[in-house]
PDB file of N, CA and C in Angstrom:
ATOM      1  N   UNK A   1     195.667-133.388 255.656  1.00  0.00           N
ATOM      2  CA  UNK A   1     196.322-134.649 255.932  1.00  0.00           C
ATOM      3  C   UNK A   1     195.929-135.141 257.316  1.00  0.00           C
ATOM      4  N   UNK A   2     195.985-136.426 257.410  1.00  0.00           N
ATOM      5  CA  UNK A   2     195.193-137.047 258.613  1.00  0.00           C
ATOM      6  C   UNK A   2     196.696-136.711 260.237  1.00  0.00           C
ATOM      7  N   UNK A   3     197.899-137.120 259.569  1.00  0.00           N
ATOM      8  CA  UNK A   3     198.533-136.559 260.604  1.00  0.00           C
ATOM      9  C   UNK A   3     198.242-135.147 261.306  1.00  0.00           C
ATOM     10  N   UNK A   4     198.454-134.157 260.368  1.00  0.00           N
ATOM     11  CA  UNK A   4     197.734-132.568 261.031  1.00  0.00           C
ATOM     12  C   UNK A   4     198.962-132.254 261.317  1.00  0.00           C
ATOM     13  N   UNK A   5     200.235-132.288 260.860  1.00  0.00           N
ATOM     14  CA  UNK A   5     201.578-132.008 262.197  1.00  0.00           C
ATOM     15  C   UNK A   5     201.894-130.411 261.486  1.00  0.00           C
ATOM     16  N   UNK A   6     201.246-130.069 260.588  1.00  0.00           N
ATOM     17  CA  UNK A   6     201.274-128.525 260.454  1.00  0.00           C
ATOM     18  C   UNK A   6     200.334-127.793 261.581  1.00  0.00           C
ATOM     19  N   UNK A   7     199.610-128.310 262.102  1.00  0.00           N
ATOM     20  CA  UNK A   7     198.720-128.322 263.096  1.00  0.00           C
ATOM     21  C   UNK A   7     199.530-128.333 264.342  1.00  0.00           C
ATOM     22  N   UNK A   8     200.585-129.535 264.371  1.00  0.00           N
ATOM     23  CA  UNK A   8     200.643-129.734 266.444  1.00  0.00           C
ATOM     24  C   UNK A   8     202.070-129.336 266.273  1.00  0.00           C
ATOM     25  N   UNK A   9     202.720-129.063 265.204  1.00  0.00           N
ATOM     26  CA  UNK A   9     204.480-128.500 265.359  1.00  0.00           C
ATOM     27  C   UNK A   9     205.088-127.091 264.504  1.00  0.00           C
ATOM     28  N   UNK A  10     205.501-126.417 264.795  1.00  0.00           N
ATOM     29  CA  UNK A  10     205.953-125.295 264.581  1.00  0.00           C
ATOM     30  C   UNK A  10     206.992-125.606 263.496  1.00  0.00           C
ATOM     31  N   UNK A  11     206.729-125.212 262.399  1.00  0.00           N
ATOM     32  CA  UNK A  11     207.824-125.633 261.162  1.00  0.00           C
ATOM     33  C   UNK A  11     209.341-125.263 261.761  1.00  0.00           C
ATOM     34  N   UNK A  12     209.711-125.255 262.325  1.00  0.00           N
ATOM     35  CA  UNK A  12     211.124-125.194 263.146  1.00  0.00           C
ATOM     36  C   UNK A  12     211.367-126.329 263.475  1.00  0.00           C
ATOM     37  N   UNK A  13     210.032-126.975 264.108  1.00  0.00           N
ATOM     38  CA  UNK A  13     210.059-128.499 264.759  1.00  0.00           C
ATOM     39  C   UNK A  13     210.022-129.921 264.245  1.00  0.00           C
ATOM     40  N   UNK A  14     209.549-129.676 263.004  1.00  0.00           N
ATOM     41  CA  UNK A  14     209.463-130.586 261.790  1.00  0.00           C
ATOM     42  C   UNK A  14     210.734-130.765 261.129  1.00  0.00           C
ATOM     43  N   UNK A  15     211.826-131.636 260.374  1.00  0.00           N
ATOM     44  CA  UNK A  15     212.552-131.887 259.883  1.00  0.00           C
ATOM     45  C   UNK A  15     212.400-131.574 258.519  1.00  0.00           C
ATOM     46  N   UNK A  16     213.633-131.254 257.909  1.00  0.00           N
ATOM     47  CA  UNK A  16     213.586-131.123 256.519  1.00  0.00           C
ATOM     48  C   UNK A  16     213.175-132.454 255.478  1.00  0.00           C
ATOM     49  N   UNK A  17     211.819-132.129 255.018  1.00  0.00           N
ATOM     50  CA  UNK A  17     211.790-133.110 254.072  1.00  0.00           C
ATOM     51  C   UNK A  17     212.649-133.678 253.442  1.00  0.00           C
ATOM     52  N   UNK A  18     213.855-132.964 252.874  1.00  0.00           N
ATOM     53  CA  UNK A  18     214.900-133.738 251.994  1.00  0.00           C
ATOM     54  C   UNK A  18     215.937-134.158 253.038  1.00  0.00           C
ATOM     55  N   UNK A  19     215.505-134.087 254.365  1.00  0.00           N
ATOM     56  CA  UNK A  19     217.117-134.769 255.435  1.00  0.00           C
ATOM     57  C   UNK A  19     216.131-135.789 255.647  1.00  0.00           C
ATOM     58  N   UNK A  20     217.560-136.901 256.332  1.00  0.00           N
ATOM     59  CA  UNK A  20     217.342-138.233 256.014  1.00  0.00           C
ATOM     60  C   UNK A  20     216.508-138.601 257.835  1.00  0.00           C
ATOM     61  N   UNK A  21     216.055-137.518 258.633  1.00  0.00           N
ATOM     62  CA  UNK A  21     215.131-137.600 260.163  1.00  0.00           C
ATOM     63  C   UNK A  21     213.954-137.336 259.813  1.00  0.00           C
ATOM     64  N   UNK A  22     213.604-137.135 258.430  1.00  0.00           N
ATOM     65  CA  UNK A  22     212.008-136.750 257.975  1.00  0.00           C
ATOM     66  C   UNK A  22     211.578-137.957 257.974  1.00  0.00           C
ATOM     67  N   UNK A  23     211.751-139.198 257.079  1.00  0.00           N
ATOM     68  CA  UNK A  23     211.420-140.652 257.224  1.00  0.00           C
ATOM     69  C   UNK A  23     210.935-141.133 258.571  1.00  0.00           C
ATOM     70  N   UNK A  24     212.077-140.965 259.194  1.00  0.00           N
ATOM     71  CA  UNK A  24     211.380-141.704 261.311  1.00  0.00           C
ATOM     72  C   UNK A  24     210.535-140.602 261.657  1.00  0.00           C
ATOM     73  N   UNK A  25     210.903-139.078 261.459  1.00  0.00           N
ATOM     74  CA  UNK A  25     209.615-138.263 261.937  1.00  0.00           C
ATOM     75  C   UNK A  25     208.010-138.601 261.580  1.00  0.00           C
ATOM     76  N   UNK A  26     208.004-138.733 260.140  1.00  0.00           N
ATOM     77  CA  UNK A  26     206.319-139.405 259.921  1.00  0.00           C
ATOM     78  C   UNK A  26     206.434-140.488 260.404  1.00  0.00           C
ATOM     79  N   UNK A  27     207.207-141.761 260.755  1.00  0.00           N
ATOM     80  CA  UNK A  27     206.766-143.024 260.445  1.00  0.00           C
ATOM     81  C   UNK A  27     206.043-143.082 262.439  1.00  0.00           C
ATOM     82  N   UNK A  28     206.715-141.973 263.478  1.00  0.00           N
ATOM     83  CA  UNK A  28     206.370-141.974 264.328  1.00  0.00           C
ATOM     84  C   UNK A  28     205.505-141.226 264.782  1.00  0.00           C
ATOM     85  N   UNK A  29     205.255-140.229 263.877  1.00  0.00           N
ATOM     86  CA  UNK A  29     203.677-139.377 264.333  1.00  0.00           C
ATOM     87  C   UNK A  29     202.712-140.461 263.601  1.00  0.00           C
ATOM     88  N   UNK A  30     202.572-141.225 262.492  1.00  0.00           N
ATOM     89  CA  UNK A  30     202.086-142.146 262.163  1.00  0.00           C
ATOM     90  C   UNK A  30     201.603-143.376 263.179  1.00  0.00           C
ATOM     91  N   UNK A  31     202.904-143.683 264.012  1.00  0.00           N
ATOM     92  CA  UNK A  31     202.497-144.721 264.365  1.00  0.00           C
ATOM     93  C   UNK A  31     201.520-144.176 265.936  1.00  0.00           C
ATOM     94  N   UNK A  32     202.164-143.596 266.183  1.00  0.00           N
ATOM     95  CA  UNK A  32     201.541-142.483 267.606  1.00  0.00           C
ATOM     96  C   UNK A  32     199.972-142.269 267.088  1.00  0.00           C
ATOM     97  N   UNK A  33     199.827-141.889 265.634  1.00  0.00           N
ATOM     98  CA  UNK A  33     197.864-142.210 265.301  1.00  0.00           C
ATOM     99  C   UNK A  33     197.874-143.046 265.035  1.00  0.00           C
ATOM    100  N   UNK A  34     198.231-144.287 264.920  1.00  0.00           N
ATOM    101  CA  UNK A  34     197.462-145.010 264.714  1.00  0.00           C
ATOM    102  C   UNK A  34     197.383-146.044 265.992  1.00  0.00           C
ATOM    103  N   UNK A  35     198.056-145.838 266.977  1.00  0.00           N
ATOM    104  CA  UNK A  35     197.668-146.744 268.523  1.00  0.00           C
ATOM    105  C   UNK A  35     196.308-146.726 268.813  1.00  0.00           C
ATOM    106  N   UNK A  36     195.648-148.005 269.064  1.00  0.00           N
ATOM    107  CA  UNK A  36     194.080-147.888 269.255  1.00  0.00           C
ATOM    108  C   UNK A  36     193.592-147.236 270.581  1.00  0.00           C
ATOM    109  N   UNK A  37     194.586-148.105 271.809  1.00  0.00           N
ATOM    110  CA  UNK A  37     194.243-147.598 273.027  1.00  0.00           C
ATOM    111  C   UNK A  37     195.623-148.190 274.124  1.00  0.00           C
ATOM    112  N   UNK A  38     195.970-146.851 274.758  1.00  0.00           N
ATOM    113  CA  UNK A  38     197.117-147.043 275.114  1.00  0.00           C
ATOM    114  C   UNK A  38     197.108-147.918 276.276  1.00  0.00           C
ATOM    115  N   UNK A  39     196.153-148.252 276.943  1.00  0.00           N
ATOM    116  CA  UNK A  39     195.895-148.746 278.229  1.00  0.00           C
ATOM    117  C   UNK A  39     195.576-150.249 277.768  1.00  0.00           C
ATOM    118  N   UNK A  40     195.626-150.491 276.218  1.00  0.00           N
ATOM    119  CA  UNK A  40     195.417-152.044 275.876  1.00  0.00           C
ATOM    120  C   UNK A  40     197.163-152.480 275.595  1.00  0.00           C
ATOM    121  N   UNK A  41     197.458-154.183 275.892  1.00  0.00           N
ATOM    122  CA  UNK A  41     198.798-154.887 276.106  1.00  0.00           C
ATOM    123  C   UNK A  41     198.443-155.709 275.595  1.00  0.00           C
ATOM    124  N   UNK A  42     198.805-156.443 275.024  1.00  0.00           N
ATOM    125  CA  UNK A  42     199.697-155.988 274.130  1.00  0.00           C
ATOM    126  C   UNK A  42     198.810-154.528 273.036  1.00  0.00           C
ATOM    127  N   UNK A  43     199.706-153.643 273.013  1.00  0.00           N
ATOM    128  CA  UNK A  43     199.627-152.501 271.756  1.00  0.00           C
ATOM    129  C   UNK A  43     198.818-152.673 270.713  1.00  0.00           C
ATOM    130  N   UNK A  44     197.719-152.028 270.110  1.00  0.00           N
ATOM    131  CA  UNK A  44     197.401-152.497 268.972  1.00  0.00           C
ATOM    132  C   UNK A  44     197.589-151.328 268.343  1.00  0.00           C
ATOM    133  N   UNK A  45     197.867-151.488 267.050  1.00  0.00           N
ATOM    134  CA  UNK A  45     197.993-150.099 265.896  1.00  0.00           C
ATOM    135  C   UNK A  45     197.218-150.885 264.917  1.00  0.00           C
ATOM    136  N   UNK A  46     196.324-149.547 263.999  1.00  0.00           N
ATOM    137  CA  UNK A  46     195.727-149.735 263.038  1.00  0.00           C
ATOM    138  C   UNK A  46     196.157-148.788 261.760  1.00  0.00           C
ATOM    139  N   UNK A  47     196.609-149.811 260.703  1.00  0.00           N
ATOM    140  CA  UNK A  47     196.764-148.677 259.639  1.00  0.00           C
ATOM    141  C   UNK A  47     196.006-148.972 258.250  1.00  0.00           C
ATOM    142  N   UNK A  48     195.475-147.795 257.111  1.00  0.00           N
ATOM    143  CA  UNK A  48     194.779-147.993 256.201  1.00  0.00           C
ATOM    144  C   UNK A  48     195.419-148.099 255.069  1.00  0.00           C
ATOM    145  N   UNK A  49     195.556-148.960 253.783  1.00  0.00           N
ATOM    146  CA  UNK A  49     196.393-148.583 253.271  1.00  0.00           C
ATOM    147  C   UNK A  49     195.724-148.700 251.616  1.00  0.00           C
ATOM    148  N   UNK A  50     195.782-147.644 251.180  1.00  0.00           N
ATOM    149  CA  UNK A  50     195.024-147.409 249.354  1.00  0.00           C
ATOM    150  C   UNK A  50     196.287-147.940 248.810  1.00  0.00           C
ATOM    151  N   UNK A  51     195.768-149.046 247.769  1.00  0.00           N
ATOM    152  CA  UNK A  51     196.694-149.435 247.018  1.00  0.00           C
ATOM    153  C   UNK A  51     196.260-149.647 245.574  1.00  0.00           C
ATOM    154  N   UNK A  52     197.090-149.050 244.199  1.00  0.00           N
ATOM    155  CA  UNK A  52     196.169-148.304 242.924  1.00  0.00           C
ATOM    156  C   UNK A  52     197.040-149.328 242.422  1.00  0.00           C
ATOM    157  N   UNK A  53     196.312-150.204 241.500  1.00  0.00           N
ATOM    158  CA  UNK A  53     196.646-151.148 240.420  1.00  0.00           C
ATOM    159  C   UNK A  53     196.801-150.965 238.859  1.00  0.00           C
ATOM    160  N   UNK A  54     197.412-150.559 238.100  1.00  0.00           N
ATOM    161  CA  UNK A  54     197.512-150.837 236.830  1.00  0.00           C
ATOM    162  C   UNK A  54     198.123-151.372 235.985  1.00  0.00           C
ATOM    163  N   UNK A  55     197.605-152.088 235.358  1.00  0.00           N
ATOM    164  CA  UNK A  55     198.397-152.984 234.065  1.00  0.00           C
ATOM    165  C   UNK A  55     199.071-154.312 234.895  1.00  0.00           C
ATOM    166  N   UNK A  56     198.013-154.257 235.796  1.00  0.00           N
ATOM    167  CA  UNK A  56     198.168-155.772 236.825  1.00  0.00           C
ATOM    168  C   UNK A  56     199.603-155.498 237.712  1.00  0.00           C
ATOM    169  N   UNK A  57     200.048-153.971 238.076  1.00  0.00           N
ATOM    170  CA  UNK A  57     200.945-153.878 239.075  1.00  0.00           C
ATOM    171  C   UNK A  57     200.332-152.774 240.347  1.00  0.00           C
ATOM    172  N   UNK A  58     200.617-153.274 241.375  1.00  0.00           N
ATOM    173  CA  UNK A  58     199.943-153.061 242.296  1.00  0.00           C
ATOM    174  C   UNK A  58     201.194-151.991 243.132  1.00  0.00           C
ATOM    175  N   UNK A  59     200.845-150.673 243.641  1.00  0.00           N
ATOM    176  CA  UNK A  59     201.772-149.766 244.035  1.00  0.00           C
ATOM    177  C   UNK A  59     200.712-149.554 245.471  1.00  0.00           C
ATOM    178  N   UNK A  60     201.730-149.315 246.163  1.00  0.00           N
ATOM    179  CA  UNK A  60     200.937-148.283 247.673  1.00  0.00           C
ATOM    180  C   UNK A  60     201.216-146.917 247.477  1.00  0.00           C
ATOM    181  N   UNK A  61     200.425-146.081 247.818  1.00  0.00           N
ATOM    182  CA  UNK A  61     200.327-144.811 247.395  1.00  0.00           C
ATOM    183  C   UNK A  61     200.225-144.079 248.800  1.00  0.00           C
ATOM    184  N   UNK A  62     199.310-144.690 249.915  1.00  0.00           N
ATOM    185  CA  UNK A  62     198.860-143.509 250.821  1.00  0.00           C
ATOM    186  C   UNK A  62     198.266-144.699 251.920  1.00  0.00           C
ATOM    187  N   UNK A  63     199.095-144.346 253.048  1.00  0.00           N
ATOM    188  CA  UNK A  63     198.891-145.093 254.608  1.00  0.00           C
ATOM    189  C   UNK A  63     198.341-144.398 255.555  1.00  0.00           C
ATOM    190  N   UNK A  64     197.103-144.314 256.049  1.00  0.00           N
ATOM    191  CA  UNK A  64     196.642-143.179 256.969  1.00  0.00           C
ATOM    192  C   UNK A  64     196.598-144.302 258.365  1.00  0.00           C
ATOM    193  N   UNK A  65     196.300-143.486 259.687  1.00  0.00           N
ATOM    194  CA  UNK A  65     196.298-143.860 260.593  1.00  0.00           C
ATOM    195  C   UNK A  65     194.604-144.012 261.000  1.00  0.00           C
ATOM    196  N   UNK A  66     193.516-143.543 260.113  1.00  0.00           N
ATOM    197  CA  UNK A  66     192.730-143.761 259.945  1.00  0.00           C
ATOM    198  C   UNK A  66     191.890-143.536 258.952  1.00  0.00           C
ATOM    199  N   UNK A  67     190.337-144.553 258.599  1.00  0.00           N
ATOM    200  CA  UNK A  67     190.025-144.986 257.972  1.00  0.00           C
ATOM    201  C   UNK A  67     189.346-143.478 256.676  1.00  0.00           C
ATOM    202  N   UNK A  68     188.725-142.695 257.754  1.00  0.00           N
ATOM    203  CA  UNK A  68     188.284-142.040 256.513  1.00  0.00           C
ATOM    204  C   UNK A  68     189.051-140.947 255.918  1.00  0.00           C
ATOM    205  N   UNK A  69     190.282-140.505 256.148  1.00  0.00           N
ATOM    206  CA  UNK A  69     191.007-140.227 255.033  1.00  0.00           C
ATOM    207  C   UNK A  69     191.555-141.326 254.229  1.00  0.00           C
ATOM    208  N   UNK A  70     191.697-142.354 254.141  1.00  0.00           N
ATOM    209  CA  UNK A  70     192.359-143.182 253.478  1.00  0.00           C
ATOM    210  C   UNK A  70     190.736-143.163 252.555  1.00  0.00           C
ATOM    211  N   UNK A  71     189.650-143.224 253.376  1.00  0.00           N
ATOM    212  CA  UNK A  71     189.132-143.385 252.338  1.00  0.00           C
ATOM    213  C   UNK A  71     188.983-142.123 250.978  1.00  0.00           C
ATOM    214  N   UNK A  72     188.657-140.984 251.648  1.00  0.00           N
ATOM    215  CA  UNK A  72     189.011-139.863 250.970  1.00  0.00           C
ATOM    216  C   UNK A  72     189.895-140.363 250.153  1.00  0.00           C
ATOM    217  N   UNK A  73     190.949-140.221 250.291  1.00  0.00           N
ATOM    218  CA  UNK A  73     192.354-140.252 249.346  1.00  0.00           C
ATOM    219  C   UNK A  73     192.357-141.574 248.087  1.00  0.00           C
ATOM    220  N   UNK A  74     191.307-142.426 248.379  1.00  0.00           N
ATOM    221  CA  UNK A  74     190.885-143.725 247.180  1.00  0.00           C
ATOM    222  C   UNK A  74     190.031-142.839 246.390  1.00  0.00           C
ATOM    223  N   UNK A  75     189.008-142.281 246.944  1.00  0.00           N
ATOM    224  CA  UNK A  75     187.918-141.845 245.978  1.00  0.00           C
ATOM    225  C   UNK A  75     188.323-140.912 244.856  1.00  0.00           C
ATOM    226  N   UNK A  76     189.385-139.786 245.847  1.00  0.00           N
ATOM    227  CA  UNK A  76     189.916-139.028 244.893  1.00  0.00           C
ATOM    228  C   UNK A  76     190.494-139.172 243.725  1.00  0.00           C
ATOM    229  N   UNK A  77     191.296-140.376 244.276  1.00  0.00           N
ATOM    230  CA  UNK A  77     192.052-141.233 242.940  1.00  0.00           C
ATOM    231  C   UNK A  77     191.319-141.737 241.539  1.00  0.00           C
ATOM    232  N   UNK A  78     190.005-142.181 242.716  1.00  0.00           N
ATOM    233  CA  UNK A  78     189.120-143.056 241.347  1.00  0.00           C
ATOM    234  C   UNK A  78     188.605-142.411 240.368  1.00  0.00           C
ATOM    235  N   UNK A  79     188.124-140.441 241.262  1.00  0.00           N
ATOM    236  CA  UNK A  79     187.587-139.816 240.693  1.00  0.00           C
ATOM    237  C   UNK A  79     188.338-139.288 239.316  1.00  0.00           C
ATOM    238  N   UNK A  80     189.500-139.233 239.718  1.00  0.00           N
ATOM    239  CA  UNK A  80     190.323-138.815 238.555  1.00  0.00           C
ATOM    240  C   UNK A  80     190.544-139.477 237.692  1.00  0.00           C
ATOM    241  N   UNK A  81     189.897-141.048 237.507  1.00  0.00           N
ATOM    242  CA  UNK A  81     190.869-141.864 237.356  1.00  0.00           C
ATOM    243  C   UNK A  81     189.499-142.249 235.881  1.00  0.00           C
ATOM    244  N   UNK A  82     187.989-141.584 236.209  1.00  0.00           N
ATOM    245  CA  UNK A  82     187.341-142.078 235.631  1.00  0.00           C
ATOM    246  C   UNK A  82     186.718-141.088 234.575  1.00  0.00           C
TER     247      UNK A  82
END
């Protein structure tokens, strides 16, 4: 996963997926990758977002903070998909 936070936090430090501080925990290691450059003002954030269509309804599936896992995570989809 493009966050990595099994990587930078000690499962002690991470919130329980099923408690309701897991939601703001990704949405802020999220937004923390995706800041372009902190020394730019106004802030810019960049986010990627795969979105899988069928039967003409359009769902979001997977928001990375950058581009080539998001891209990863399309191909995979397609691959399965074909």
């Amino acid at each position: 996963m493009a966050l990595e936070i099994s990587a930078k936090y000690e499962p002690a430090d991470v919130p329980d997926q099923e408690g309701p501080e897991y939601q703001d925990f990704l949405w802020e290691e999220l937004c923390d990758a995706a800041l372009e450059d902190v020394r730019q003002s106004p802030q810019l954030y960049s986010f990627f977002v795969v979105t899988e269509t069928k039967a003409n309804k359009a769902e979001d599936l997977y928001i990375s903070a950058e581009w080539p896992s998001a891209e990863e995570f399309a191909r995979s989809r397609l691959a399965r998909a074909l």
